[in-house]
N, C-alpha and C. Protein backbone atom coordinates (compact mmCIF):
# COMPACT_ATOMS: atom_id res chain seq x y z
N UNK A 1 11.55 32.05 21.16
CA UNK A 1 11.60 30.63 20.89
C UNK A 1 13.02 30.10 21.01
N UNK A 2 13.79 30.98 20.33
CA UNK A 2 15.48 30.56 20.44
C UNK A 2 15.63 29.98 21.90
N UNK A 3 15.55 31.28 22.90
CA UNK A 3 15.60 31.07 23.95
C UNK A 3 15.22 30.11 25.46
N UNK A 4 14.16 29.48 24.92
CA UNK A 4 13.32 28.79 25.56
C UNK A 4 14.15 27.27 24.77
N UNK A 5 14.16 27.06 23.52
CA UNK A 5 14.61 25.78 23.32
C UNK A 5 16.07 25.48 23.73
N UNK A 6 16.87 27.22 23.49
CA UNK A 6 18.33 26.22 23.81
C UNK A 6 18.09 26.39 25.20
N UNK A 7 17.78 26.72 26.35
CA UNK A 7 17.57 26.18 27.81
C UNK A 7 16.99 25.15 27.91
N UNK A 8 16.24 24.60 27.42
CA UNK A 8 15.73 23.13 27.38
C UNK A 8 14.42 23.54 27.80
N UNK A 9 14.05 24.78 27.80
CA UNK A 9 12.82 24.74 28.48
C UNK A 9 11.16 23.86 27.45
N UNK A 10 11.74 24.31 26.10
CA UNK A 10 10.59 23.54 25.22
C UNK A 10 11.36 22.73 24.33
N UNK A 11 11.01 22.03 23.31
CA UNK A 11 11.01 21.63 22.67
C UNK A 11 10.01 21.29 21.25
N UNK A 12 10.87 22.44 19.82
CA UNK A 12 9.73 22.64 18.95
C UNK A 12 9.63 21.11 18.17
N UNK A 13 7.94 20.65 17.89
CA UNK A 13 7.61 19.94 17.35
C UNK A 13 7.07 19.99 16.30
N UNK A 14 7.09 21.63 15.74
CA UNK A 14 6.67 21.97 14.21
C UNK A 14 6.68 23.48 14.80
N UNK A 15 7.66 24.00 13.62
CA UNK A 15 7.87 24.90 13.36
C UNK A 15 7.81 25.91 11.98
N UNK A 16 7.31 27.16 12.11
CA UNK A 16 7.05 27.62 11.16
C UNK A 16 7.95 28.94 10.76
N UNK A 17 8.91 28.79 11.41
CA UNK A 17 10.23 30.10 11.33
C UNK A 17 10.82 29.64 10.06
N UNK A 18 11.00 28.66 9.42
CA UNK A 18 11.55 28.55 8.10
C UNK A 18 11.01 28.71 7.10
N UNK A 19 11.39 28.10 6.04
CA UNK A 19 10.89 28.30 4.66
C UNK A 19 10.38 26.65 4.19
N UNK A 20 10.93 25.99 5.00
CA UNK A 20 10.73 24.26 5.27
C UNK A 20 9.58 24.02 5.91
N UNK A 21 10.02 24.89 7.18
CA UNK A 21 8.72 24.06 8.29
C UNK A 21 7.32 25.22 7.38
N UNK A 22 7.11 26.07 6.87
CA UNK A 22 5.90 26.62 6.80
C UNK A 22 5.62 26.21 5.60
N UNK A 23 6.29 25.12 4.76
CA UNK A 23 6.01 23.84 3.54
C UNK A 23 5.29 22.63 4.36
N UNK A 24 5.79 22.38 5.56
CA UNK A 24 5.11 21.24 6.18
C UNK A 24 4.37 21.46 6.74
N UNK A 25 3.84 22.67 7.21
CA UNK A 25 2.77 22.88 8.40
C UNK A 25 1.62 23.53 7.59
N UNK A 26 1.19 24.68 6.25
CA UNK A 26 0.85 25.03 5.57
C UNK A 26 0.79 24.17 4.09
N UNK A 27 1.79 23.63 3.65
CA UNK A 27 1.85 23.02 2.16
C UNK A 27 2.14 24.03 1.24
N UNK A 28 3.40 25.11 1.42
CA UNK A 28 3.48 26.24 0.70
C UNK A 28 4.41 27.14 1.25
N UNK A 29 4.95 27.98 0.57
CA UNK A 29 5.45 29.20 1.28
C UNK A 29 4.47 30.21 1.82
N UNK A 30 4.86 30.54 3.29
CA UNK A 30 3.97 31.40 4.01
C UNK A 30 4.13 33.03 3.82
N UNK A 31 4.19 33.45 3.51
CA UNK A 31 4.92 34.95 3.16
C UNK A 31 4.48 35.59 4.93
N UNK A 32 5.21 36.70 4.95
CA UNK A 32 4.99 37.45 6.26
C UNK A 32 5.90 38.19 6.35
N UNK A 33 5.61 39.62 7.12
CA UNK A 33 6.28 40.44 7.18
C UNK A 33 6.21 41.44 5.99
N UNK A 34 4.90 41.20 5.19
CA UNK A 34 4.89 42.01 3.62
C UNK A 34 4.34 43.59 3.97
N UNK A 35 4.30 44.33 3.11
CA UNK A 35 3.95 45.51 3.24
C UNK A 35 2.44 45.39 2.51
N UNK A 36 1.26 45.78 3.82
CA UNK A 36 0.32 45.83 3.32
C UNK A 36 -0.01 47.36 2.96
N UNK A 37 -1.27 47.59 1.91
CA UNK A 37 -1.82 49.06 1.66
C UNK A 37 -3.25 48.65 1.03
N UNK A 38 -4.05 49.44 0.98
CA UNK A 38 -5.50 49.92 0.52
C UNK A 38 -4.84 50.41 -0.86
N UNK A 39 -5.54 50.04 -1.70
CA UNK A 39 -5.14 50.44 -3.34
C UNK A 39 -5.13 51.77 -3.57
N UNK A 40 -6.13 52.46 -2.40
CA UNK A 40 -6.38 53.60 -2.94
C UNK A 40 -5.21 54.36 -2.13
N UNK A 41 -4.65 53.95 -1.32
CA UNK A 41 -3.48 54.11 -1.04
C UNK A 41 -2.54 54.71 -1.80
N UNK A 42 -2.07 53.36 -2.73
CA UNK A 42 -0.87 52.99 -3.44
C UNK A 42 -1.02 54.42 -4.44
N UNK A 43 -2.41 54.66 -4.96
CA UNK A 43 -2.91 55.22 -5.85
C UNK A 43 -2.49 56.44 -5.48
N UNK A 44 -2.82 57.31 -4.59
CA UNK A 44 -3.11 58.25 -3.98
C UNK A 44 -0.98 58.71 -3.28
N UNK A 45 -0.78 57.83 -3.38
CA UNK A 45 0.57 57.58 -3.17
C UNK A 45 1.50 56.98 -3.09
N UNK A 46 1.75 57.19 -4.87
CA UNK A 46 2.57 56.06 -5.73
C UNK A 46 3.97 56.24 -5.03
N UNK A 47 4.93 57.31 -5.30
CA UNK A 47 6.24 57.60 -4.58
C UNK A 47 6.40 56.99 -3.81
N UNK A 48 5.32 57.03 -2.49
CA UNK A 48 5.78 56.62 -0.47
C UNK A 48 6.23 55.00 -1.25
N UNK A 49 4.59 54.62 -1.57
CA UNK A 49 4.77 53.02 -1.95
C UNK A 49 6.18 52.90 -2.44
N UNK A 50 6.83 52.99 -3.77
CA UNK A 50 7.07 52.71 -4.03
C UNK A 50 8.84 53.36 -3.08
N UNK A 51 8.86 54.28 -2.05
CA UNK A 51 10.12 54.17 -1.15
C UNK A 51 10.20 53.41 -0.42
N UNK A 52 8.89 53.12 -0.13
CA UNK A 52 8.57 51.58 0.85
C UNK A 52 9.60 50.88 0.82
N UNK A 53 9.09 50.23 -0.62
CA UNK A 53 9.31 48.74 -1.64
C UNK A 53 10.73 48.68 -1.79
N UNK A 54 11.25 50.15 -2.06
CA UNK A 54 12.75 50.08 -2.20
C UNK A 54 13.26 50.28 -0.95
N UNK A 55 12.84 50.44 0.47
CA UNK A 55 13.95 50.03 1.93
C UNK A 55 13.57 49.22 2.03
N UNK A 56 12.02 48.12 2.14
CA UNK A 56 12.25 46.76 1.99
C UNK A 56 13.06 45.91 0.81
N UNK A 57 13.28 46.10 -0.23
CA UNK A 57 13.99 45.13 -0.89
C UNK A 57 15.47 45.58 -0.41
N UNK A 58 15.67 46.18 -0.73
CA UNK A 58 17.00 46.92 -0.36
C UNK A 58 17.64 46.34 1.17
N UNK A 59 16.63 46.34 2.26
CA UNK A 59 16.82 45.56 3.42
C UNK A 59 17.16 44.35 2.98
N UNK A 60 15.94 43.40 2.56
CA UNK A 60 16.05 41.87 1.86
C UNK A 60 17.54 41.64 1.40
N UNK A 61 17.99 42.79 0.84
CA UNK A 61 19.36 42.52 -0.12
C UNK A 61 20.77 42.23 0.44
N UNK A 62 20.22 43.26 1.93
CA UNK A 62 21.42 43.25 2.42
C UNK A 62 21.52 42.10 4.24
N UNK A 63 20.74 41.47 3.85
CA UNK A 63 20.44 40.50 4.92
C UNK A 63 21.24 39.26 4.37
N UNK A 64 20.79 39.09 2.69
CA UNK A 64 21.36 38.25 2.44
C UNK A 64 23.24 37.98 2.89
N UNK A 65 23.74 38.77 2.96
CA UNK A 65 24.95 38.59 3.11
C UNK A 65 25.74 39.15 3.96
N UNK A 66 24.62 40.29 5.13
CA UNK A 66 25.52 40.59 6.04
C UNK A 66 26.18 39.77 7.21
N UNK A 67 26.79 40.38 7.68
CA UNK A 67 27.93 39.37 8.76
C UNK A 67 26.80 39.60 9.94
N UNK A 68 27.45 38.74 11.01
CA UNK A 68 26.97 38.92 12.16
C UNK A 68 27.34 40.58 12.87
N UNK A 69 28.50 40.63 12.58
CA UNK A 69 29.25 41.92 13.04
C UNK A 69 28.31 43.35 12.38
N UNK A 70 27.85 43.15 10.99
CA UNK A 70 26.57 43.87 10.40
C UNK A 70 25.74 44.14 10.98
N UNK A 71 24.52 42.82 11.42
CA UNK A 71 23.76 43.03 11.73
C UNK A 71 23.59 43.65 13.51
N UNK A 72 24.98 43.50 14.54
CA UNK A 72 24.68 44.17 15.27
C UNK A 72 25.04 45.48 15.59
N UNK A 73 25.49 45.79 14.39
CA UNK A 73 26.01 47.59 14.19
C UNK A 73 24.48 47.68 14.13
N UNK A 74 23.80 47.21 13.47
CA UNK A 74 22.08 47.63 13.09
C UNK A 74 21.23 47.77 14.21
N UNK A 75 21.66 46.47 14.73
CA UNK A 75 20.12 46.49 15.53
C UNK A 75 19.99 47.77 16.68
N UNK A 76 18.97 47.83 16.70
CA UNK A 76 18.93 49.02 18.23
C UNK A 76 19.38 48.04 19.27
N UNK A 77 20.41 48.71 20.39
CA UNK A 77 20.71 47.73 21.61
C UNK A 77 19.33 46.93 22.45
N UNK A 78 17.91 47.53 22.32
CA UNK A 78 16.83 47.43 22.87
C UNK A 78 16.62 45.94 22.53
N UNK A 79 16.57 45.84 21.50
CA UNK A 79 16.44 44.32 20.87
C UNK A 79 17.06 43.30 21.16
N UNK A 80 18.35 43.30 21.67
CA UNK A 80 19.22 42.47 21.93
C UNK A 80 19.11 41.88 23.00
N UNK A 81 18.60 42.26 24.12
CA UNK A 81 18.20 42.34 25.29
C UNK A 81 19.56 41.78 26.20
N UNK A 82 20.47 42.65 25.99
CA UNK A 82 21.86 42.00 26.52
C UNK A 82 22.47 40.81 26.36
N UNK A 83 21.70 40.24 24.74
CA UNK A 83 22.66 38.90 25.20
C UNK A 83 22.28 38.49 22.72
N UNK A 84 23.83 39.68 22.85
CA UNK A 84 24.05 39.47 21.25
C UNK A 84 23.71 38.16 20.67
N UNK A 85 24.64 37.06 21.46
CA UNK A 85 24.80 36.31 20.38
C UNK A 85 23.20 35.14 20.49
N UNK A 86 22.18 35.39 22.17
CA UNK A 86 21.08 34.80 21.16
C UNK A 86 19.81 35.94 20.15
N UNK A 87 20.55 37.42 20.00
CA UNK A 87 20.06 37.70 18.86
C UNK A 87 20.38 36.52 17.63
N UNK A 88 21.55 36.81 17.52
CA UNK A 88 22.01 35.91 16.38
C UNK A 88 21.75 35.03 16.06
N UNK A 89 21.88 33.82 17.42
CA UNK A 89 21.10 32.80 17.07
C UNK A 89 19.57 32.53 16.65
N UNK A 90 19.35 33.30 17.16
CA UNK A 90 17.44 33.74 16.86
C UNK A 90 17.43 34.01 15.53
N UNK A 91 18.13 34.94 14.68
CA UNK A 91 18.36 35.59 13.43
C UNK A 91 18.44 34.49 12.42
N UNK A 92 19.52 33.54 12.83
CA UNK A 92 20.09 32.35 12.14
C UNK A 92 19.53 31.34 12.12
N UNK A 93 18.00 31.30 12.85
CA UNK A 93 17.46 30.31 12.93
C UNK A 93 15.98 30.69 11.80
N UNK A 94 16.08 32.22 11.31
CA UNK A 94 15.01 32.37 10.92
C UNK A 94 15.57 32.89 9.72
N UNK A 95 17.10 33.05 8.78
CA UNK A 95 17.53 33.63 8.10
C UNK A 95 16.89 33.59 6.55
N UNK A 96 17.15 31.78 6.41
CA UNK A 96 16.40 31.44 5.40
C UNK A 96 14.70 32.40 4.62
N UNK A 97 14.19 32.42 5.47
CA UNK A 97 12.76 32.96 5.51
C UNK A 97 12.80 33.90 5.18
N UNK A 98 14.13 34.81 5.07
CA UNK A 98 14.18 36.24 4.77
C UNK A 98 14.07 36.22 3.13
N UNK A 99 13.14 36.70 2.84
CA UNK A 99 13.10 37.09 1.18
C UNK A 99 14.55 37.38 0.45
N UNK A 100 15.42 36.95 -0.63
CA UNK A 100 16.15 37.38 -1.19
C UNK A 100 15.83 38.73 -1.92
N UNK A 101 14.56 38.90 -2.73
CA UNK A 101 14.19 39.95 -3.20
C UNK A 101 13.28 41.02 -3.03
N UNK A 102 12.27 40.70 -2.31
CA UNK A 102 11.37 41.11 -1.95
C UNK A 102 10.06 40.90 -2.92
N UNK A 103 10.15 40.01 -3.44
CA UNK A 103 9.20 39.08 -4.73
C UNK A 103 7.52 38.28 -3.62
N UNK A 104 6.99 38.47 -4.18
CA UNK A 104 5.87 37.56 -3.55
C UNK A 104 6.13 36.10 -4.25
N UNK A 105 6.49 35.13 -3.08
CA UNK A 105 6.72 33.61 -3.58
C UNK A 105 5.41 33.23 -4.79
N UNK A 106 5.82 33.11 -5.69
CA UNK A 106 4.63 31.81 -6.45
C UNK A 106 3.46 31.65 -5.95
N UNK A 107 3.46 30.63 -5.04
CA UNK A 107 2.55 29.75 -4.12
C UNK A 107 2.05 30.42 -2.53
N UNK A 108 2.48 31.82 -2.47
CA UNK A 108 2.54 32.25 -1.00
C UNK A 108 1.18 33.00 -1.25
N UNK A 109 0.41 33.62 -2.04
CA UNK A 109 -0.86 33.84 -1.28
C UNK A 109 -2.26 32.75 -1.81
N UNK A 110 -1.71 31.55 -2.32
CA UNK A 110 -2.76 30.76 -1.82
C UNK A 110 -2.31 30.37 -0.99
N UNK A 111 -1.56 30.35 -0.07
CA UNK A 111 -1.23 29.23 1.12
C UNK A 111 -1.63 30.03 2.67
N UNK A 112 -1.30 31.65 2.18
CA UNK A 112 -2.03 32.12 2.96
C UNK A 112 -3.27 32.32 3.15
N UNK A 113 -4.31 32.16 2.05
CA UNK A 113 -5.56 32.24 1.88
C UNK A 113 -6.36 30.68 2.14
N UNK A 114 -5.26 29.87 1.92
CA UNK A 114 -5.76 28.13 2.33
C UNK A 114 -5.82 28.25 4.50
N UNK A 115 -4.87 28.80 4.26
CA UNK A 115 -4.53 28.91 6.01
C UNK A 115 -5.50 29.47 6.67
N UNK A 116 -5.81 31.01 6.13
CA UNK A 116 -6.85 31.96 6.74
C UNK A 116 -8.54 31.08 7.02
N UNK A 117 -8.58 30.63 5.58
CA UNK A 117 -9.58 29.98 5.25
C UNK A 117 -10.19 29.16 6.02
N UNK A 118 -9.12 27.89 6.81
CA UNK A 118 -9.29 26.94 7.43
C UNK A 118 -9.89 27.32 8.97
N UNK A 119 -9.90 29.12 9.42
CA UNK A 119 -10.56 29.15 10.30
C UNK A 119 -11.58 30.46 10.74
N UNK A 120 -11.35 31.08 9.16
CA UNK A 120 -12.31 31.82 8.83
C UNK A 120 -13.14 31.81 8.18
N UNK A 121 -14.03 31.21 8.95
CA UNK A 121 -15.46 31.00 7.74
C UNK A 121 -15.98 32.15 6.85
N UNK A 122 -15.48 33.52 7.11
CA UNK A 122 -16.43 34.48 6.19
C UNK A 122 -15.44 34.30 4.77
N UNK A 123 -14.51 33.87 4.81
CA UNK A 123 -13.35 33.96 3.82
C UNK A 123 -13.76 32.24 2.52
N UNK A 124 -14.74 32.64 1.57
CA UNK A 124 -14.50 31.66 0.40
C UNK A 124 -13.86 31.78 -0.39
N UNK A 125 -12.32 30.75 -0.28
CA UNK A 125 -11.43 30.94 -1.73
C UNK A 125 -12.09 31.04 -2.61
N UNK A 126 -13.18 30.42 -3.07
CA UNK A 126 -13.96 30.00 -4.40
C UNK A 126 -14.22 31.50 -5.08
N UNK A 127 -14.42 32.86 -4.34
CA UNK A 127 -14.58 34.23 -4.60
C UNK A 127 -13.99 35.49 -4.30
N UNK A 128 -12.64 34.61 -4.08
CA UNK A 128 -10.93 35.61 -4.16
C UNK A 128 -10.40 35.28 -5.40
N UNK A 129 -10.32 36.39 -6.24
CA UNK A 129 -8.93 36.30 -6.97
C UNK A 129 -7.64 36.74 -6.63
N UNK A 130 -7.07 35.98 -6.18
CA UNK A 130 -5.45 36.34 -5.49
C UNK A 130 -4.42 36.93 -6.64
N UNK A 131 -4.80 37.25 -8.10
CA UNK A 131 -3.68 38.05 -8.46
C UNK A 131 -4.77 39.46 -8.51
N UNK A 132 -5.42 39.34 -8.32
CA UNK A 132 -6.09 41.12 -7.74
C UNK A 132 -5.35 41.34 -6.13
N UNK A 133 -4.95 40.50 -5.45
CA UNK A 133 -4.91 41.20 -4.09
C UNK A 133 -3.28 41.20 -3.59
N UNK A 134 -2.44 40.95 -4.80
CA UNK A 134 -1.38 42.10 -4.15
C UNK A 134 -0.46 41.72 -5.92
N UNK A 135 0.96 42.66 -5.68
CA UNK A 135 1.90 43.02 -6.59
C UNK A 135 3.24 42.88 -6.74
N UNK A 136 4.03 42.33 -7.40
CA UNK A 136 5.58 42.60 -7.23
C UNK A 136 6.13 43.87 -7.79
N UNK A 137 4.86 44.60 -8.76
CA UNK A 137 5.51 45.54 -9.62
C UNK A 137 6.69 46.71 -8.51
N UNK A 138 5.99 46.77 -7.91
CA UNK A 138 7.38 47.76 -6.47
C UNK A 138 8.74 47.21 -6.46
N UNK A 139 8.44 46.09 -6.08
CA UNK A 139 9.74 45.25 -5.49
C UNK A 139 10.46 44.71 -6.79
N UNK A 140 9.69 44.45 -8.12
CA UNK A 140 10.51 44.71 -9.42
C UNK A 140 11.16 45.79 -9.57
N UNK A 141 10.80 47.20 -9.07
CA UNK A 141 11.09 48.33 -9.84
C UNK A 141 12.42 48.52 -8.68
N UNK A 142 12.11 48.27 -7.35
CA UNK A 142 13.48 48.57 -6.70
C UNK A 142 14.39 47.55 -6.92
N UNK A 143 14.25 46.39 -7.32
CA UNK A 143 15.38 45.71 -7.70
C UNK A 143 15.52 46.52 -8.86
N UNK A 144 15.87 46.64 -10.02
CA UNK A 144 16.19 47.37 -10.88
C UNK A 144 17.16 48.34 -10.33
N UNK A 145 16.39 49.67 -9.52
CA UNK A 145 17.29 50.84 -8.81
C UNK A 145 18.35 50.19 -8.15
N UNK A 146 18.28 48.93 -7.61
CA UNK A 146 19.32 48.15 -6.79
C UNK A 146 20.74 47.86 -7.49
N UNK A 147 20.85 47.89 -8.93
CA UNK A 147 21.12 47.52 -9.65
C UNK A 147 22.38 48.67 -10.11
């Protein structure tokens, strides 16, 4: 997307790379990029989960404040596709969106379940309970270790 708009080739008219535009296009924070699992998963393997939870927050943590010069010691050269700085710009256009903690927003899984909803008919909010279907307790416990 970076790419295509600064050539002039498009021009975005709603966008959902922020933490803004997926308030205006949704009515909410959109979460994405979360770590999904089967409970019996988590259950079956509390530790992995919970090493998960701590290189994602731990990532989250250090996004917040790395340099540009950071993040391209990181990236694999593959990604970059020879041309650093519209990684960066790409990065910087989506920075905001990056979780500070690795917390599930407030409002982010009804907004994903309002969203899904709107074009999945097998899906009735009316018979989801959304604090059964996911957790911060991980991403609490590695902030803590972060600490």
């Amino acid at each position: 997307m970076t790419k295509l708009t600064r050539s002039g080739s498009i021009k975005v008219l709603v966008g959902t790379r922020t933490v803004k535009g997926t308030q205006e296009v949704f009515g909410g924070t959109m979460p994405a990029a979360t770590l999904y699992t089967p409970e019996s998963f988590i259950q079956k393997n509390p530790n992995t989960t919970q090493a998960l939870a701590n290189a994602i927050v731990r990532a989250d943590n250090w996004l917040q404040t790395a340099s540009d010069a950071d993040l391209l010691k990181m990236v694999p050269p593959a990604y970059l596709f020879n041309d650093s700085a519209l990684y960066l710009e790409a990065f910087h256009n989506v920075r905001d969106a990056y979780s500070p903690d690795g917390i599930m927003p407030a409002d982010g899984p009804a907004t994903s379940l309002r969203a899904l909803s709107s074009f999945d008919s097998r899906l009735d909010p009316k018979k989801i309970d959304l604090n059964a279907t996911y957790t911060n307790d991980f991403a609490r416990k590695a902030a803590v270790q972060l600490k």
